[in-house]
N, C-alpha and C. Protein backbone atom coordinates (compact mmCIF):
# COMPACT_ATOMS: atom_id res chain seq x y z
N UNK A 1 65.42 253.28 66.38
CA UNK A 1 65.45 251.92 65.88
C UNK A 1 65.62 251.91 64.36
N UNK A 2 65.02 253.05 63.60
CA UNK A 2 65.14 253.09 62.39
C UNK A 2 66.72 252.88 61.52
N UNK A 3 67.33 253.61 62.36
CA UNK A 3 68.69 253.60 61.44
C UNK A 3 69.61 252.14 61.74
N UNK A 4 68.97 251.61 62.58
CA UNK A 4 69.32 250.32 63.00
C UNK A 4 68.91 249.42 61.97
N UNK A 5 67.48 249.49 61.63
CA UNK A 5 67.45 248.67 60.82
C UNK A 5 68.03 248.61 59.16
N UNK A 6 68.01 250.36 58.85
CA UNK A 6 68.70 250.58 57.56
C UNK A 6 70.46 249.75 57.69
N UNK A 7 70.81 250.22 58.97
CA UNK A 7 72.32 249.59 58.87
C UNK A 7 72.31 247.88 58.78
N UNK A 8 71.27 247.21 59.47
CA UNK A 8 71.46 246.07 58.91
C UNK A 8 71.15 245.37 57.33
N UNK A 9 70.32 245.71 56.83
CA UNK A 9 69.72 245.45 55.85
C UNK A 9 70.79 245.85 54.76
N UNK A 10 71.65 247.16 54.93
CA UNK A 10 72.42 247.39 53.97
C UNK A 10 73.72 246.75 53.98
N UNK A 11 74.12 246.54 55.67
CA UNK A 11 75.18 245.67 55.48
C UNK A 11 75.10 243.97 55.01
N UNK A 12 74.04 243.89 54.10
CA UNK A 12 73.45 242.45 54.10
C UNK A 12 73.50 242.43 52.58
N UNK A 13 73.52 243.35 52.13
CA UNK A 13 73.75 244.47 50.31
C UNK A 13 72.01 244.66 50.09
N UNK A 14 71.39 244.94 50.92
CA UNK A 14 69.67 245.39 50.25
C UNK A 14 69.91 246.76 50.61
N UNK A 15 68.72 247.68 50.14
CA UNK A 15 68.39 248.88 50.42
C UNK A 15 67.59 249.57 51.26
N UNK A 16 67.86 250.48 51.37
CA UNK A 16 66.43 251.60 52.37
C UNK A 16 65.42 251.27 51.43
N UNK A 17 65.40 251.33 50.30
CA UNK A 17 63.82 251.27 50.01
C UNK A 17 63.18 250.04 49.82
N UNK A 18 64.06 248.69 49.83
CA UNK A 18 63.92 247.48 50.22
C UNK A 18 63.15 247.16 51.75
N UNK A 19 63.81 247.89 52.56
CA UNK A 19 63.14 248.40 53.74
C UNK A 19 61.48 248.86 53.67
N UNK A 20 61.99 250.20 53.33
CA UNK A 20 60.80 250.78 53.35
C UNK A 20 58.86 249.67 53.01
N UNK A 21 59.72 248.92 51.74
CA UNK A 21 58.88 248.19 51.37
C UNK A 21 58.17 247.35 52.20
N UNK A 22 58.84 246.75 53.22
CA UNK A 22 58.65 245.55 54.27
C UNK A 22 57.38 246.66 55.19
N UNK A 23 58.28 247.74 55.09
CA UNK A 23 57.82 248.68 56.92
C UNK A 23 55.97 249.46 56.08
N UNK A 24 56.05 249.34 55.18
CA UNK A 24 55.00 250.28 54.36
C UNK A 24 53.90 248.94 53.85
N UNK A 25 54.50 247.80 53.56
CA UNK A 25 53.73 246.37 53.64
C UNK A 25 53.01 245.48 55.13
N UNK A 26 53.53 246.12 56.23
CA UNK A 26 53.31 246.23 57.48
C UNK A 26 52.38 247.16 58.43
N UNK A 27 53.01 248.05 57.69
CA UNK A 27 51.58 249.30 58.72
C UNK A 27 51.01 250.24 57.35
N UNK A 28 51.29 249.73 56.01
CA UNK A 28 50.30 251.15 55.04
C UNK A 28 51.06 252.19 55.29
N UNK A 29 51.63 252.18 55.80
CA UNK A 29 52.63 253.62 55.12
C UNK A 29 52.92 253.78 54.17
N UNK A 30 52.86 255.28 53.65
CA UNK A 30 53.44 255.48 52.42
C UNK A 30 54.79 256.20 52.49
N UNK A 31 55.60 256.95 51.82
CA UNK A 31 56.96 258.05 51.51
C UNK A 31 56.55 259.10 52.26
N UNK A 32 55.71 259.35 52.42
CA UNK A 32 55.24 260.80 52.83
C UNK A 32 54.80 260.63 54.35
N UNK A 33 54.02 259.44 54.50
CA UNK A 33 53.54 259.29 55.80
C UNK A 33 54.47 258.57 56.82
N UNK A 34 55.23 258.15 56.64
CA UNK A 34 56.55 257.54 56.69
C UNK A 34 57.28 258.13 57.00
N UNK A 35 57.66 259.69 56.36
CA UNK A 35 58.89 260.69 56.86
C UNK A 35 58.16 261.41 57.90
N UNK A 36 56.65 261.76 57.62
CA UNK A 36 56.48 262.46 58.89
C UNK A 36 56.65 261.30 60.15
N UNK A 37 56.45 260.29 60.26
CA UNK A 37 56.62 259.34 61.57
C UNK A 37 58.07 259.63 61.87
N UNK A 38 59.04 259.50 61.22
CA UNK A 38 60.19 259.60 61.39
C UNK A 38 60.38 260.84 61.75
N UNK A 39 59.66 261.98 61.32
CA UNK A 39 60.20 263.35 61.75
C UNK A 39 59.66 264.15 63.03
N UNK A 40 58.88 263.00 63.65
CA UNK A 40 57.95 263.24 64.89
C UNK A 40 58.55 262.11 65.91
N UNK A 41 59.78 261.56 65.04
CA UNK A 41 60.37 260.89 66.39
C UNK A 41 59.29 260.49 67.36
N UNK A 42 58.26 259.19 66.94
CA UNK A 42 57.06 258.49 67.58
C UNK A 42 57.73 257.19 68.14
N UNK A 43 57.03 257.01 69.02
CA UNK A 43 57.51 256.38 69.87
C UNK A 43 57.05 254.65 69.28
N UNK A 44 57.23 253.39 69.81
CA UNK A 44 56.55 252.41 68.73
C UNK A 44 55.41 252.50 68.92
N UNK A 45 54.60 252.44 70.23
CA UNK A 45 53.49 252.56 70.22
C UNK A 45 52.99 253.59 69.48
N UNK A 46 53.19 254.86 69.39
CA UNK A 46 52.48 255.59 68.32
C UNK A 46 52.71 255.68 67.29
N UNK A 47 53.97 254.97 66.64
CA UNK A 47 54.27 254.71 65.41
C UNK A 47 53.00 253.61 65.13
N UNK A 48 52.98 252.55 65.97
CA UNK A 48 51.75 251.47 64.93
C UNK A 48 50.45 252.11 65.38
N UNK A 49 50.44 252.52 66.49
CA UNK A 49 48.86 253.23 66.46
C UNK A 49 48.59 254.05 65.27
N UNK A 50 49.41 255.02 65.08
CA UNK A 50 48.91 255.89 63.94
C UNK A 50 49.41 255.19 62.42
N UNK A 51 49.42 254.00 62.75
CA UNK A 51 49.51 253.31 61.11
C UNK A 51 48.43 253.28 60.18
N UNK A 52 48.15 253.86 59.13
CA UNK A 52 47.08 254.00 58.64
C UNK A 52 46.59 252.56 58.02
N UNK A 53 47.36 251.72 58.07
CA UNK A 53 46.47 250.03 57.56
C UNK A 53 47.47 249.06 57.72
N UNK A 54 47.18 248.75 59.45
CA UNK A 54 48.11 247.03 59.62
C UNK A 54 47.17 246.22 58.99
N UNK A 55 48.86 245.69 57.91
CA UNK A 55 48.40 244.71 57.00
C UNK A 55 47.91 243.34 58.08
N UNK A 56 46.05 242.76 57.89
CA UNK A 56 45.63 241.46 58.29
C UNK A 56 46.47 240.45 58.58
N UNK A 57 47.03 240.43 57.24
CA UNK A 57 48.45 239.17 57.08
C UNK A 57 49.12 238.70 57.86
N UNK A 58 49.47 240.03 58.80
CA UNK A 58 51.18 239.98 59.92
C UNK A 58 50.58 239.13 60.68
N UNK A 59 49.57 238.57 61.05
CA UNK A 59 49.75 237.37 61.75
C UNK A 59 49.88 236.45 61.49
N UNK A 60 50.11 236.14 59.64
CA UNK A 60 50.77 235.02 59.25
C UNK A 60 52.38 234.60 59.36
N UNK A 61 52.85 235.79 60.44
CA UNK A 61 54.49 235.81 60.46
C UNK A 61 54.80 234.79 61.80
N UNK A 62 55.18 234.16 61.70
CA UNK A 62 55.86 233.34 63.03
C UNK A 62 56.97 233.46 63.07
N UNK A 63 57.14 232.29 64.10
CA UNK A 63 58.85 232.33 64.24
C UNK A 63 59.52 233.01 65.69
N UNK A 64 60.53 232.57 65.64
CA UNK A 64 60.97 233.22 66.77
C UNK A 64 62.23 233.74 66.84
N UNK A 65 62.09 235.28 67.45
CA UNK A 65 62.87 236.72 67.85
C UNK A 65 63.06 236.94 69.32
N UNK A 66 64.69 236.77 69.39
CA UNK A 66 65.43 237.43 70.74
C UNK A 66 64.33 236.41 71.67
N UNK A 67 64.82 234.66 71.31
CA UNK A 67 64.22 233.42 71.91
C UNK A 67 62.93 233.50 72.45
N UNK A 68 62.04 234.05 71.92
CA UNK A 68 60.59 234.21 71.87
C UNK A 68 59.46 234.15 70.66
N UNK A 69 58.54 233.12 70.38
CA UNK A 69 57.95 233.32 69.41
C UNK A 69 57.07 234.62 69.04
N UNK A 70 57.06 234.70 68.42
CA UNK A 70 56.42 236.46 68.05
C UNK A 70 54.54 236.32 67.94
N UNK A 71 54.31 234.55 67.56
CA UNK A 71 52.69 234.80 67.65
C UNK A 71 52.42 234.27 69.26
N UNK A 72 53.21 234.28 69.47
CA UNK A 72 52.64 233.94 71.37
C UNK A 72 53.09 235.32 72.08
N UNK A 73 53.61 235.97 71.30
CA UNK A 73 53.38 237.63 72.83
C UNK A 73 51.63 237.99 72.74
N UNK A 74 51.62 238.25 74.20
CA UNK A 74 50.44 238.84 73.98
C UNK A 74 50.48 240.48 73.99
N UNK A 75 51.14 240.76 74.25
CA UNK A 75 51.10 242.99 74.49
C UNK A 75 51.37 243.08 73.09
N UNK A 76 50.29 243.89 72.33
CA UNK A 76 49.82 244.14 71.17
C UNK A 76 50.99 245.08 70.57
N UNK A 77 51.61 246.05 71.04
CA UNK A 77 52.98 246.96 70.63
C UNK A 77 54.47 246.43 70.63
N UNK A 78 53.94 244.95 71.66
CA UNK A 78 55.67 244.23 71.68
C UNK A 78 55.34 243.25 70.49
N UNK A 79 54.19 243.13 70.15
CA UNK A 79 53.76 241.34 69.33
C UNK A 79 54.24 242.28 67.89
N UNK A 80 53.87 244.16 67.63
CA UNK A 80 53.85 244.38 66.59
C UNK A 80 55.26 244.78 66.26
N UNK A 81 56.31 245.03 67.63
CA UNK A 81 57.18 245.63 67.12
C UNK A 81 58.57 244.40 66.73
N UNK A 82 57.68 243.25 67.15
CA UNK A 82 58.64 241.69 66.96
C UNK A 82 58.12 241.88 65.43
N UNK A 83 57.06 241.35 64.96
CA UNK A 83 56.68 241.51 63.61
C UNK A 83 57.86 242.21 62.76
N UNK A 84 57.88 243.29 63.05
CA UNK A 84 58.59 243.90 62.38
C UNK A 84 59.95 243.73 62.42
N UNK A 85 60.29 243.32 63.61
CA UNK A 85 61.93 242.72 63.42
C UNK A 85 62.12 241.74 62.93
N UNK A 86 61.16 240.55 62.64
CA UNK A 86 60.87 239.54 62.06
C UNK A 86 61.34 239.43 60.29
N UNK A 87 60.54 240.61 59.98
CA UNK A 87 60.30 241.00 58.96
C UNK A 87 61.66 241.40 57.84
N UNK A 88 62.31 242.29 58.79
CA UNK A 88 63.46 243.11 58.75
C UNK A 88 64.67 241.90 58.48
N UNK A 89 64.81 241.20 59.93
CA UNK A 89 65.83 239.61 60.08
C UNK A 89 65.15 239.02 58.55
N UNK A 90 64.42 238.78 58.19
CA UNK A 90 64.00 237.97 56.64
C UNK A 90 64.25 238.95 55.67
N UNK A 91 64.44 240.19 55.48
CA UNK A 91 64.49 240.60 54.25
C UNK A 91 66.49 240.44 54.48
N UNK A 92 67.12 240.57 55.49
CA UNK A 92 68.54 241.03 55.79
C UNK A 92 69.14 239.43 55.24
N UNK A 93 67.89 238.20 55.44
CA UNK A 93 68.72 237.10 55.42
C UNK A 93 68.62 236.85 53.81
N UNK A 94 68.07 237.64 52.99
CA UNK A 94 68.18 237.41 51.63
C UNK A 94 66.59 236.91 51.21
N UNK A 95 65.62 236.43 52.15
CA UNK A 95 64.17 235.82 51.70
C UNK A 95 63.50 237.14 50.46
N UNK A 96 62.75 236.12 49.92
CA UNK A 96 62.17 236.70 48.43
C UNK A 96 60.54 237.80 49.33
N UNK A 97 61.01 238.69 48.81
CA UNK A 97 59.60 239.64 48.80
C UNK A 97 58.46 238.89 49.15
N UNK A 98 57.95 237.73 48.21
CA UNK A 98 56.69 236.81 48.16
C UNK A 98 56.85 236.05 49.51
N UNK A 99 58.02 235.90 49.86
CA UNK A 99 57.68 234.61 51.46
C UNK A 99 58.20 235.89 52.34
N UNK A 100 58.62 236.95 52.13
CA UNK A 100 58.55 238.03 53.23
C UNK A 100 56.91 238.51 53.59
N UNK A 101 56.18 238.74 52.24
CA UNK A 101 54.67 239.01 52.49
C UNK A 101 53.90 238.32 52.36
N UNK A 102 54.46 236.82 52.79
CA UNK A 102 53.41 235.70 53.04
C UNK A 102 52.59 235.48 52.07
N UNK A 103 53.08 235.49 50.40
CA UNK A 103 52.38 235.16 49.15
C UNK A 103 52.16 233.65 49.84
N UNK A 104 50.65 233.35 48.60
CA UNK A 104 50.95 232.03 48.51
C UNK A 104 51.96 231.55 47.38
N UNK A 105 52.72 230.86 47.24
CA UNK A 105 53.30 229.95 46.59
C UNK A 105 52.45 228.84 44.93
């Protein structure tokens, strides 16, 4: 899924580490903890299980992904892995960092 999301985001003109930012603002990942997930090819569920700090916040994300709202799933690995496509679709559509991480205003 990863290179999926790098290809959208870049064909949108943002970056991998524009990315990274969203995916590391989401589960506490860091550069390091981050490549090993990627280099252990984890599955999603053990990608967010072994997240070292889902950000509280992500349940300030609504909205709705692939005609489903994302705060009404209930299976905790599909609710987290919408989040994150959520996340991804808002940074690709151009939204500011601050309403991607649910600043207040």
């Amino acid at each position: 899924v990863y290179p999926y999301y790098v290809a959208k985001v870049e064909k949108k003109g943002h970056t991998e580490q524009e990315l990274h930012k969203v995916i590391f603002w989401l589960t506490g990942h860091d550069e390091t903890s981050f490549a090993k997930a990627l280099a252990d090819d984890l599955t999603f569920e053990d990608f967010f299980d072994s997240a070292p700090h889902m950000n509280p916040n992500r349940s300030l994300i609504t909205g709705v992904i692939c005609g489903v709202r994302v705060e009404e799933i209930d299976d905790r690995i599909t609710r987290e892995g919408r989040y994150l496509d959520k996340l991804v679709d808002e940074l690709a559509k151009g939204k500011s960092m601050d309403k991607i991480f649910r600043l207040a205003s």
